[in-house]
PDB file of N, CA and C in Angstrom:
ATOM      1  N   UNK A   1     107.131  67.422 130.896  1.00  0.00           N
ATOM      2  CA  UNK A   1     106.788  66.028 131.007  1.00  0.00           C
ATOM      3  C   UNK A   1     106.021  65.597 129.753  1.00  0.00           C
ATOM      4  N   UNK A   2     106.574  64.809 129.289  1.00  0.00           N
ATOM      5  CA  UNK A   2     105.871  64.182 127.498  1.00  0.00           C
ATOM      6  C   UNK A   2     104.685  63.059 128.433  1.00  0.00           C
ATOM      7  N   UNK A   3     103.874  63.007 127.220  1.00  0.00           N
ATOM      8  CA  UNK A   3     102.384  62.487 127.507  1.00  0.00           C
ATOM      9  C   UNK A   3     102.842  60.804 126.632  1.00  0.00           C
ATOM     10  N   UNK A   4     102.273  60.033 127.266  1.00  0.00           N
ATOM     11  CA  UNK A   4     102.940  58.801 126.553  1.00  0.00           C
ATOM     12  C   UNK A   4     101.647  58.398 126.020  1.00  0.00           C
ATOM     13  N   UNK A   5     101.960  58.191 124.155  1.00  0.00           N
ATOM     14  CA  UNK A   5     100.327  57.743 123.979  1.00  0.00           C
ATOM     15  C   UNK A   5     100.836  56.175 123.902  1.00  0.00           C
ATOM     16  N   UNK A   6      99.474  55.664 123.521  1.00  0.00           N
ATOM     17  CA  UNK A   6      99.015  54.343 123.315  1.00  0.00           C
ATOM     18  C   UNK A   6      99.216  53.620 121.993  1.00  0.00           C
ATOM     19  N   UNK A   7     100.133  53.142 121.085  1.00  0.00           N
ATOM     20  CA  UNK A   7     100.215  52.916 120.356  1.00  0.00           C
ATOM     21  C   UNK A   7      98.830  51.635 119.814  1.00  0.00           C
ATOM     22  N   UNK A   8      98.241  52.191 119.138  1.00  0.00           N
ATOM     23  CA  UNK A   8      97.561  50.682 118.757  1.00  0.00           C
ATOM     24  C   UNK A   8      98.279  49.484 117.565  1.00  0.00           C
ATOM     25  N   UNK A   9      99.198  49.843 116.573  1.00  0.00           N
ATOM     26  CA  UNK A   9     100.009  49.253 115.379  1.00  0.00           C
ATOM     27  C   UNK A   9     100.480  49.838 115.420  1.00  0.00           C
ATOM     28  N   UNK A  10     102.032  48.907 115.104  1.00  0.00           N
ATOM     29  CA  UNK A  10     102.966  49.856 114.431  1.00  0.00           C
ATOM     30  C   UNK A  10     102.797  50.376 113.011  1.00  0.00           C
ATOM     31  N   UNK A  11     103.872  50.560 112.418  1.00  0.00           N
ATOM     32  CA  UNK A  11     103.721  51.507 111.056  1.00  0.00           C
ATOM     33  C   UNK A  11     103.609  50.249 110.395  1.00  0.00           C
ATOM     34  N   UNK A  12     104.812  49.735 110.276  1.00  0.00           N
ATOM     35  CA  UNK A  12     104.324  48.316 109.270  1.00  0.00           C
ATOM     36  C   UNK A  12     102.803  47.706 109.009  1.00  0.00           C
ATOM     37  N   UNK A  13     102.298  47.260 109.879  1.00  0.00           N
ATOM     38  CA  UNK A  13     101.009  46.495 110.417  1.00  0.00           C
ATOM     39  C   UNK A  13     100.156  47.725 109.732  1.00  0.00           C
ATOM     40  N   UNK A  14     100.450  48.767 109.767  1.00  0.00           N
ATOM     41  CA  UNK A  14      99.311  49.481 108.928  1.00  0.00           C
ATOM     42  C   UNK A  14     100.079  49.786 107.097  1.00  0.00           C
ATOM     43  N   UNK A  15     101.065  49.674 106.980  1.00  0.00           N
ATOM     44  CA  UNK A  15     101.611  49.955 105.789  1.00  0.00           C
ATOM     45  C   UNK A  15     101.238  48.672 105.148  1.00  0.00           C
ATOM     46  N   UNK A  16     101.394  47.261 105.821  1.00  0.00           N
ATOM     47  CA  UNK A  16     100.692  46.265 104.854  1.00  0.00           C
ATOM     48  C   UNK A  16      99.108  46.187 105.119  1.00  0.00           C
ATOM     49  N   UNK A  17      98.422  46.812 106.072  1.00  0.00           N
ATOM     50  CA  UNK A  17      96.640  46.861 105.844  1.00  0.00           C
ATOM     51  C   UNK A  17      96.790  47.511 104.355  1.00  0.00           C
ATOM     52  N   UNK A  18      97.245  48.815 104.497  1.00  0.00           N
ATOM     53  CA  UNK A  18      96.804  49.612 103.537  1.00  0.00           C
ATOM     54  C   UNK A  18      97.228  48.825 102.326  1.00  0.00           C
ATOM     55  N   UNK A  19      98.391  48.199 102.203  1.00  0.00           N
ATOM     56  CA  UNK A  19      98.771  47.702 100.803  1.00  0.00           C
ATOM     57  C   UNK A  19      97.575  46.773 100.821  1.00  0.00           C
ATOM     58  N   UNK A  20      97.272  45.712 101.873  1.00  0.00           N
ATOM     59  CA  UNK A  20      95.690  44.926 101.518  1.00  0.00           C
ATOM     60  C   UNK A  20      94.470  45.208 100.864  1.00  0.00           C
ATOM     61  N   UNK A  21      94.473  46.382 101.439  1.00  0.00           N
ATOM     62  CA  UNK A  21      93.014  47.391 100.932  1.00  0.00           C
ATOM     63  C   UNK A  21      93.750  48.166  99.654  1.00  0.00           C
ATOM     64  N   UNK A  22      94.038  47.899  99.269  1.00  0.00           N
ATOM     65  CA  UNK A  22      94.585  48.350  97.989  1.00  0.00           C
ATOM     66  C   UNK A  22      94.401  46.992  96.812  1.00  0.00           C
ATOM     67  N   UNK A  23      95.292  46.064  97.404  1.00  0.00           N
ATOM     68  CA  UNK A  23      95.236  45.047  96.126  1.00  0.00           C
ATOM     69  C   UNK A  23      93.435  44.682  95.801  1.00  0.00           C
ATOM     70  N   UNK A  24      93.040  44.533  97.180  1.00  0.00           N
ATOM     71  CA  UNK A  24      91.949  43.959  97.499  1.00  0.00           C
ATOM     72  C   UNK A  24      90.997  44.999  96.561  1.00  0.00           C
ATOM     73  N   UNK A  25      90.751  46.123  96.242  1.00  0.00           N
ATOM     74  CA  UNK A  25      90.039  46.838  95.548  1.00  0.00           C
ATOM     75  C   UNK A  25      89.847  47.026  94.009  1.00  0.00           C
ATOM     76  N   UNK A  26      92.035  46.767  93.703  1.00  0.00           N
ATOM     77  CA  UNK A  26      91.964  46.662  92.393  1.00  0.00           C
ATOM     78  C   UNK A  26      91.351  45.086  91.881  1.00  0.00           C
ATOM     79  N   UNK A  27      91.463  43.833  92.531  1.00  0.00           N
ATOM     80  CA  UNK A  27      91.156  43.323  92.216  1.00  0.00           C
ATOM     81  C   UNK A  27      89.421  42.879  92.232  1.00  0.00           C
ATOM     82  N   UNK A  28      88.789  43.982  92.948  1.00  0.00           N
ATOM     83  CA  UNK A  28      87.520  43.784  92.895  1.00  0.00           C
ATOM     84  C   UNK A  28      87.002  44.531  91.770  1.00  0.00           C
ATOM     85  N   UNK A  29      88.079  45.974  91.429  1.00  0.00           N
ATOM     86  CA  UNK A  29      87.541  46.513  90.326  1.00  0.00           C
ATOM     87  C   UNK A  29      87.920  45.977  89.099  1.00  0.00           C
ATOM     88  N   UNK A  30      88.604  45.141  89.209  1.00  0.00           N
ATOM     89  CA  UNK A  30      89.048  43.776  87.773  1.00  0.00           C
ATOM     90  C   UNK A  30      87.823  42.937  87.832  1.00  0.00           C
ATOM     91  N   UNK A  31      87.451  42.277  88.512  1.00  0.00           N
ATOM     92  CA  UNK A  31      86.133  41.408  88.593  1.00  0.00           C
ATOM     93  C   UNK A  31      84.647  42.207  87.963  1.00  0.00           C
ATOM     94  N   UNK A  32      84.382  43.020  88.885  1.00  0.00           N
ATOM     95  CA  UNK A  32      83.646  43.777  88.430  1.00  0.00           C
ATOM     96  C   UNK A  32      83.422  43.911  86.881  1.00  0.00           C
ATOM     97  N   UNK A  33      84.514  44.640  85.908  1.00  0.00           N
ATOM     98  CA  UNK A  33      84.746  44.807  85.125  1.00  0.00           C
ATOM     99  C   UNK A  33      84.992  43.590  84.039  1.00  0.00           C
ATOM    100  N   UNK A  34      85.171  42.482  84.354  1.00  0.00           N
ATOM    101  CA  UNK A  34      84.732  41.103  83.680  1.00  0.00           C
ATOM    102  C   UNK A  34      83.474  40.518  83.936  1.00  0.00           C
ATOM    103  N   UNK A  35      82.485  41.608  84.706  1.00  0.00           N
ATOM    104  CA  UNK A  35      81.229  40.641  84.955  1.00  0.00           C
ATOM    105  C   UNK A  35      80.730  40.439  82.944  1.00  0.00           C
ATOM    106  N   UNK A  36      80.569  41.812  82.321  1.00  0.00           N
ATOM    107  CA  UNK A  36      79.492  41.677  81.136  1.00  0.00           C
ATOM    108  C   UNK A  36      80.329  40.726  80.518  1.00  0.00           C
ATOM    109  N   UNK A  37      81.531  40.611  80.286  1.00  0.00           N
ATOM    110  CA  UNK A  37      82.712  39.516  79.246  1.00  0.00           C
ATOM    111  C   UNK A  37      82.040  38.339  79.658  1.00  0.00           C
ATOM    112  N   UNK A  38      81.738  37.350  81.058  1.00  0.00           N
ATOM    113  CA  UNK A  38      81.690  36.202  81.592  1.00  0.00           C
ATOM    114  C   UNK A  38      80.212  36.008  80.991  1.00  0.00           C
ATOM    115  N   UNK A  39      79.181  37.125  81.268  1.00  0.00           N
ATOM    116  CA  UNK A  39      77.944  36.653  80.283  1.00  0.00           C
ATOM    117  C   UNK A  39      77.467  36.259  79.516  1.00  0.00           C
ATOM    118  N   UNK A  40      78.631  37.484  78.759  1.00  0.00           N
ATOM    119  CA  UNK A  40      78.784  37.233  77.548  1.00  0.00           C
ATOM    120  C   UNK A  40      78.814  35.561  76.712  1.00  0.00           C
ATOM    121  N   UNK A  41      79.835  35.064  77.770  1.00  0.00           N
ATOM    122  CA  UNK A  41      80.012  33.733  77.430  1.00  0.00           C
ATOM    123  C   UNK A  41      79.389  33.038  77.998  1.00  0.00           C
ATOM    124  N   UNK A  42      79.268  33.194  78.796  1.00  0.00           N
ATOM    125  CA  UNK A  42      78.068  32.157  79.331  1.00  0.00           C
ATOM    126  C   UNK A  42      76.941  32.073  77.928  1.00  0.00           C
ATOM    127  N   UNK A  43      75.922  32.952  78.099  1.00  0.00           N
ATOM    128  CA  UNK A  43      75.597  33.284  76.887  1.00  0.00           C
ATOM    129  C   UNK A  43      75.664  32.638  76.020  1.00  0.00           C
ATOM    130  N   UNK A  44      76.849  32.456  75.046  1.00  0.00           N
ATOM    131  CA  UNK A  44      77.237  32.025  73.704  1.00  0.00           C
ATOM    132  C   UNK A  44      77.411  30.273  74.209  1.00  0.00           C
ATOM    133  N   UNK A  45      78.345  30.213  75.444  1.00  0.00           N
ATOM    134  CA  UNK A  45      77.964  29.015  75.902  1.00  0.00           C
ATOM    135  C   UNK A  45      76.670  27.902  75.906  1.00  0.00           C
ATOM    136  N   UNK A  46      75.563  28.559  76.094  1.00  0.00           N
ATOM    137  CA  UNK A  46      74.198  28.139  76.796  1.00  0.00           C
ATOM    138  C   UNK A  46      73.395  27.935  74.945  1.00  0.00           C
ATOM    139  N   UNK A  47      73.542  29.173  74.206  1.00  0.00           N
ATOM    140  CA  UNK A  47      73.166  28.773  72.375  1.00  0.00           C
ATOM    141  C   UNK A  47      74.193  27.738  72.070  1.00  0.00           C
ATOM    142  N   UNK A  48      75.003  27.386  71.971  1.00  0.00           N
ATOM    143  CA  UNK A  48      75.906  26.711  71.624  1.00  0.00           C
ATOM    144  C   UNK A  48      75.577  25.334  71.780  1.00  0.00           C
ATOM    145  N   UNK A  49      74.409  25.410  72.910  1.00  0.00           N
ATOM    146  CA  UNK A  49      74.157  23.188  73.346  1.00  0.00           C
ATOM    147  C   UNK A  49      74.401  23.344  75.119  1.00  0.00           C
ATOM    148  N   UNK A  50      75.745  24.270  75.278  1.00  0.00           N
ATOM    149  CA  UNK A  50      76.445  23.540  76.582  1.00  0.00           C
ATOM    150  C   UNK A  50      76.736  22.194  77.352  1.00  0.00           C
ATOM    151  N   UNK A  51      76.377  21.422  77.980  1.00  0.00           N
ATOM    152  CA  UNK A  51      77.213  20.454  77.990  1.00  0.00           C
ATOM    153  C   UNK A  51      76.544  19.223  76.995  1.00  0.00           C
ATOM    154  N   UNK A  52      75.095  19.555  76.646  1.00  0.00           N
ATOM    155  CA  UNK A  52      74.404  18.527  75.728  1.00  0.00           C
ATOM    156  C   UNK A  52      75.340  18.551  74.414  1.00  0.00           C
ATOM    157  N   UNK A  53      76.308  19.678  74.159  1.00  0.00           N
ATOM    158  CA  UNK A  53      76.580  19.837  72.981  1.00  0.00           C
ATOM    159  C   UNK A  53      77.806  18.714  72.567  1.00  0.00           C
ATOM    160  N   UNK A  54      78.451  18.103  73.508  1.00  0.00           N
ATOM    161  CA  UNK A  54      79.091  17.243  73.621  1.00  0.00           C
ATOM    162  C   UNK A  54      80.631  17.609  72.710  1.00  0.00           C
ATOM    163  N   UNK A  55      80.551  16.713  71.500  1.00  0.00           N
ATOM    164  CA  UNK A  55      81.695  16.751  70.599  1.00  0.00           C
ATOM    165  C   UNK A  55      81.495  17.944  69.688  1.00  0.00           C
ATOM    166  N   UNK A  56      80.206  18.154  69.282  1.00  0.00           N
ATOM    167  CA  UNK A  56      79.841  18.884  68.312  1.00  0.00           C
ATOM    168  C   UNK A  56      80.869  20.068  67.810  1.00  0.00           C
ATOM    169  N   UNK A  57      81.074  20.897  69.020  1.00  0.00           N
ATOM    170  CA  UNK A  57      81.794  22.103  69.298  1.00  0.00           C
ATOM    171  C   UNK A  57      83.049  21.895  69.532  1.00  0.00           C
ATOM    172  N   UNK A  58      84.248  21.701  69.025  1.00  0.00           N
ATOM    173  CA  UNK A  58      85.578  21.106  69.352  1.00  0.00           C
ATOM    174  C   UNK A  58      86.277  22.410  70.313  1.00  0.00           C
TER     175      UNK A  58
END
């Protein structure tokens, strides 16, 4: 006599979680990895005038 389990998801429903948790990571480790670049500019932004700087800066 076979034991009938309980399925909670099928395979799909977990084959696209996992693809989720996947994109979802590389793209956090892309962010991450543009934090010092965005400072950076900010940064050069903020010496530059920023929005006082008007035309100055084309």
């Amino acid at each position: 006599m076979k034991i009938q389990r309980k399925r909670t998801g099928t395979a799909v429903q977990r084959v696209l979680a996992a693809e989720a948790a996947v994109v979802g990571a590389l793209l956090l480790a892309l962010f991450v990895a543009e934090i010092p670049s965005v400072l950076r500019e900010m940064k050069i932004w903020r010496i530059s005038g920023g929005l006082r700087a008007g035309h100055r800066y084309p």
